[in-house]
Protein backbone atom coordinates (compact mmCIF):
# COMPACT_ATOMS: atom_id res chain seq x y z
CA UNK A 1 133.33 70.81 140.58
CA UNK A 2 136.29 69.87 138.96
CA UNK A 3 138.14 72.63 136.83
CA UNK A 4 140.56 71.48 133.95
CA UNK A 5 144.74 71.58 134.68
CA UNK A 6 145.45 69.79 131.88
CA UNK A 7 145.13 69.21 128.31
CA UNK A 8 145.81 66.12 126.68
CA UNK A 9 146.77 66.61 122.83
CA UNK A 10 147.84 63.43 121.24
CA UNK A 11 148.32 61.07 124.26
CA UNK A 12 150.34 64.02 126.03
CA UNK A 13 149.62 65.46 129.19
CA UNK A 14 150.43 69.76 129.02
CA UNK A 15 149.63 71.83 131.89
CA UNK A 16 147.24 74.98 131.25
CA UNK A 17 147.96 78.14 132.72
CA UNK A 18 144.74 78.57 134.56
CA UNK A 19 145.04 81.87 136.52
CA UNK A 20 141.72 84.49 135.51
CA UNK A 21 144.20 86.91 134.59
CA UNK A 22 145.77 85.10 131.92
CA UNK A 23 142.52 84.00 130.28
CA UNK A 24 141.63 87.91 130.62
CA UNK A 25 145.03 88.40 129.11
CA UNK A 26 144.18 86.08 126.23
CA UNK A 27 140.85 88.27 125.61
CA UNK A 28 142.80 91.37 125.52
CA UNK A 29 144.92 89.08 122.43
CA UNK A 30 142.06 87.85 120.71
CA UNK A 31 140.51 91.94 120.46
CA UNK A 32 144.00 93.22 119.35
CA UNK A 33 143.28 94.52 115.83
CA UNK A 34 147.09 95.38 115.21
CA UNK A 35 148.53 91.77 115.52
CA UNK A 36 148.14 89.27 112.98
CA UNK A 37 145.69 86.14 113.27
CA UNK A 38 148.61 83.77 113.50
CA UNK A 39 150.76 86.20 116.08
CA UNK A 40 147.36 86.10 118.25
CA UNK A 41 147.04 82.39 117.91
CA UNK A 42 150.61 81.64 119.19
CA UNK A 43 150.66 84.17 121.77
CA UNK A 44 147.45 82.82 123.32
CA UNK A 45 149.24 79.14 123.22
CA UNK A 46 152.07 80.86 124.74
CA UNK A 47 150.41 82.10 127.62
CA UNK A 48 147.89 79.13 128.19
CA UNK A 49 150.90 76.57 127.91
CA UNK A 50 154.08 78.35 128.08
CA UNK A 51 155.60 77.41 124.98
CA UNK A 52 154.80 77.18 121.20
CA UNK A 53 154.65 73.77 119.81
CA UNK A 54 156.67 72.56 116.88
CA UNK A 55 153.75 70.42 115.88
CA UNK A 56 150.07 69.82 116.28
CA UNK A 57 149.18 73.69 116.66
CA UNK A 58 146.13 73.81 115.57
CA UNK A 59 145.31 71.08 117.98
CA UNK A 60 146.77 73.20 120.35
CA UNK A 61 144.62 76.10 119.41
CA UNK A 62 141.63 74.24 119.23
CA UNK A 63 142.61 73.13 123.01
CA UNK A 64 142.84 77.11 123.84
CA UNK A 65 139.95 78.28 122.12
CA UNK A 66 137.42 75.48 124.37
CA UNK A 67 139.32 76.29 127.07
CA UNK A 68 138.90 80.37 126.96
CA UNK A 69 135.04 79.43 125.95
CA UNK A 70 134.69 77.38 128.82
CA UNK A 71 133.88 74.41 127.16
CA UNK A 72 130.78 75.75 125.15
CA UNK A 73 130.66 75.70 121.81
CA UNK A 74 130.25 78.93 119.78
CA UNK A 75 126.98 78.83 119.03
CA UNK A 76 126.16 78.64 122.44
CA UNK A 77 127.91 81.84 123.20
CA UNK A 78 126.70 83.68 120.41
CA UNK A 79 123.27 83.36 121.73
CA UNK A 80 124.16 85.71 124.39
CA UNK A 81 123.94 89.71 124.30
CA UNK A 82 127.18 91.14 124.92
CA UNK A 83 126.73 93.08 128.11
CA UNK A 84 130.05 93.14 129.90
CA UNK A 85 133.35 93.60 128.87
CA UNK A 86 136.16 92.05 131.37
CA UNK A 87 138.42 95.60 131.14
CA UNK A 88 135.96 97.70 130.71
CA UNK A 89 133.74 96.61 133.98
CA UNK A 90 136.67 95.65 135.70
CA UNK A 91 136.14 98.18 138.12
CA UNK A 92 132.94 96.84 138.63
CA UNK A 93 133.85 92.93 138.63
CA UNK A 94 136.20 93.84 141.32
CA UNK A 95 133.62 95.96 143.49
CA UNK A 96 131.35 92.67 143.25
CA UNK A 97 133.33 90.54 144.15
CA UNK A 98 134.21 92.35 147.33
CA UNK A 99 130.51 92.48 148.11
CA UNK A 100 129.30 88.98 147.25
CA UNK A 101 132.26 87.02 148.25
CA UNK A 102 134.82 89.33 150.05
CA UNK A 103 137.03 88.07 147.78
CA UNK A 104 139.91 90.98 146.33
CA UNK A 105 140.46 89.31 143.34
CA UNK A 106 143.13 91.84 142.69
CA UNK A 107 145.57 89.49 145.12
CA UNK A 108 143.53 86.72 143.66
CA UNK A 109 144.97 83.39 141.36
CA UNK A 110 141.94 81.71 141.10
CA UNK A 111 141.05 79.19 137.97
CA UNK A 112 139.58 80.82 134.62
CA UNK A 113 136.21 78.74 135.47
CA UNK A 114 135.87 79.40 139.07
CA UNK A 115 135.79 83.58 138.01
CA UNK A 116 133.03 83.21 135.07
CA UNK A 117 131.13 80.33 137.64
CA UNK A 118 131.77 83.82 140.10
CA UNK A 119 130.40 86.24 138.32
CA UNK A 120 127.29 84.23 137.00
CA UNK A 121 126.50 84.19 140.32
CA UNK A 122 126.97 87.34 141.55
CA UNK A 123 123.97 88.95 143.30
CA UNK A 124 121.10 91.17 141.88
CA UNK A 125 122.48 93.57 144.36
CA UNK A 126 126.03 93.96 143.20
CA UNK A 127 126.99 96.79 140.97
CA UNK A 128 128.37 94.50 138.21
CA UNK A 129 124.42 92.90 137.97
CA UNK A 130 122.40 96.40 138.10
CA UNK A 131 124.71 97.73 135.22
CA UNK A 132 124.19 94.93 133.09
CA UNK A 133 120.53 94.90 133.72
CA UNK A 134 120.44 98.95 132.54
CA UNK A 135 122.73 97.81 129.47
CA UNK A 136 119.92 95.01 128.82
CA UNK A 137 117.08 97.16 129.86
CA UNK A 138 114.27 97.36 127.04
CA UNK A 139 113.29 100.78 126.77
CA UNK A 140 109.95 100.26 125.14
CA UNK A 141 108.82 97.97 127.96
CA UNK A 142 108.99 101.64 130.01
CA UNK A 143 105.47 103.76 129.39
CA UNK A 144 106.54 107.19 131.72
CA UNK A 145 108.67 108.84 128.99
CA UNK A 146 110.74 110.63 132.05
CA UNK A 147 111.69 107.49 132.86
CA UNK A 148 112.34 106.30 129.48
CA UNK A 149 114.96 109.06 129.34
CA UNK A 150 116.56 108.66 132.22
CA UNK A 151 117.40 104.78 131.96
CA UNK A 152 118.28 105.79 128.31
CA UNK A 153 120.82 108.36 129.45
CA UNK A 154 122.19 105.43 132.08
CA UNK A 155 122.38 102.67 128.88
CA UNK A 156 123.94 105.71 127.05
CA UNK A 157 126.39 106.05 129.86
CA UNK A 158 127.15 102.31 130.91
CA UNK A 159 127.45 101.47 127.27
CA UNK A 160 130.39 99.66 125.90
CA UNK A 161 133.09 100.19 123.60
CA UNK A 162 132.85 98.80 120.20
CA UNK A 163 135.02 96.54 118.83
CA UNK A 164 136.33 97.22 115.51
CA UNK A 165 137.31 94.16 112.89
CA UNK A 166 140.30 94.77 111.51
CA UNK A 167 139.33 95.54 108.37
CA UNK A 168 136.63 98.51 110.02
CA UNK A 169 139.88 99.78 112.18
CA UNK A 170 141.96 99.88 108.44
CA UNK A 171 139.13 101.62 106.83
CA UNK A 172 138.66 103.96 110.05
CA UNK A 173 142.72 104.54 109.76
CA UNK A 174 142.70 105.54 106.51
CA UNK A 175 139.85 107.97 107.00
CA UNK A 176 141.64 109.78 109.57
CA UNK A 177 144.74 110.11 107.70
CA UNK A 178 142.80 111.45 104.92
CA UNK A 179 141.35 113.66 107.15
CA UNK A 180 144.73 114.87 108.65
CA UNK A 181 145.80 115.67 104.92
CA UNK A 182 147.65 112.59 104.32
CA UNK A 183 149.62 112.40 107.33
């Protein structure tokens, strides 16, 4: 399999910044309540191309987003069930990749597309797999109510942090300065 290098906006060839960590740097952008929609669009350009444009960025950002979704659309990935978070589990992407591949990603460049091809594949035996199976875990499938409670205590544990909107992070500002008299 092929993974893309290039983008080609307007008969132009640009080359794409394709290292995992970047992508996973571009994430970290796109959930960064205290920047501005069009600071988070140019920084992801930035550091998927290297530059900002003078023209043609919303091509340009059209180019990123496909890119960073892997070349499904959105309504493809909204059918999915968040159930990892690259930060959050990176502890536990990086334990399963040394298990299923022997692969440190750590000293690792590899290509946005190879690492999610990676981790779909990863093993039922990895650590990365069994936590997202207790995060997706129905608890009503489970009849022996001491067992109920203990997977629920896992899911409780393994779960992961929410996301705020910007507007929900505002709100949850403001209520904590109220709360801190006005501070």
């Amino acid at each position: 399999m092929k993974y893309p290098k290039y983008a080609k906006i307007d008969g132009i060839k640009y080359k794409i910044n394709t290292s995992f960590t970047i992508a996973l740097k571009c994430f970290d952008i796109v959930n960064d309540n205290g920047i501005s929609d069009t600071e988070r669009a140019l920084a992801i350009i930035y550091l998927l191309f290297g530059f900002i444009p003078e023209n043609n960025l919303d091509k340009f950002l059209d180019v990123s987003i496909n890119y960073l979704q892997c070349g499904e659309s959105k309504e493809q990935q909204s059918i999915k069930k968040k159930d990892m978070d690259f930060n959050y589990d990176m502890k536990y992407i990086v334990s399963s990749f040394m298990s299923d591949y022997h692969i440190d990603i750590m000293d690792s460049d590899m290509h946005f597309y190879q690492f999610i091809n990676l981790i779909q594949g990863l093993t039922e035996k990895c650590s990365l797999s069994r936590v997202r199976e207790i995060r997706n875990y129905n608890l009503n499938e489970i009849k022996d109510p001491r067992l109920r409670g203990k997977v629920a205590k896992a899911q409780e544990d393994l779960a992961l942090p929410e996301h705020l909107s910007k507007e929900d992070q505002e709100i949850l500002d403001e209520f904590e300065m109220l709360l801190n008299g006005g501070v």
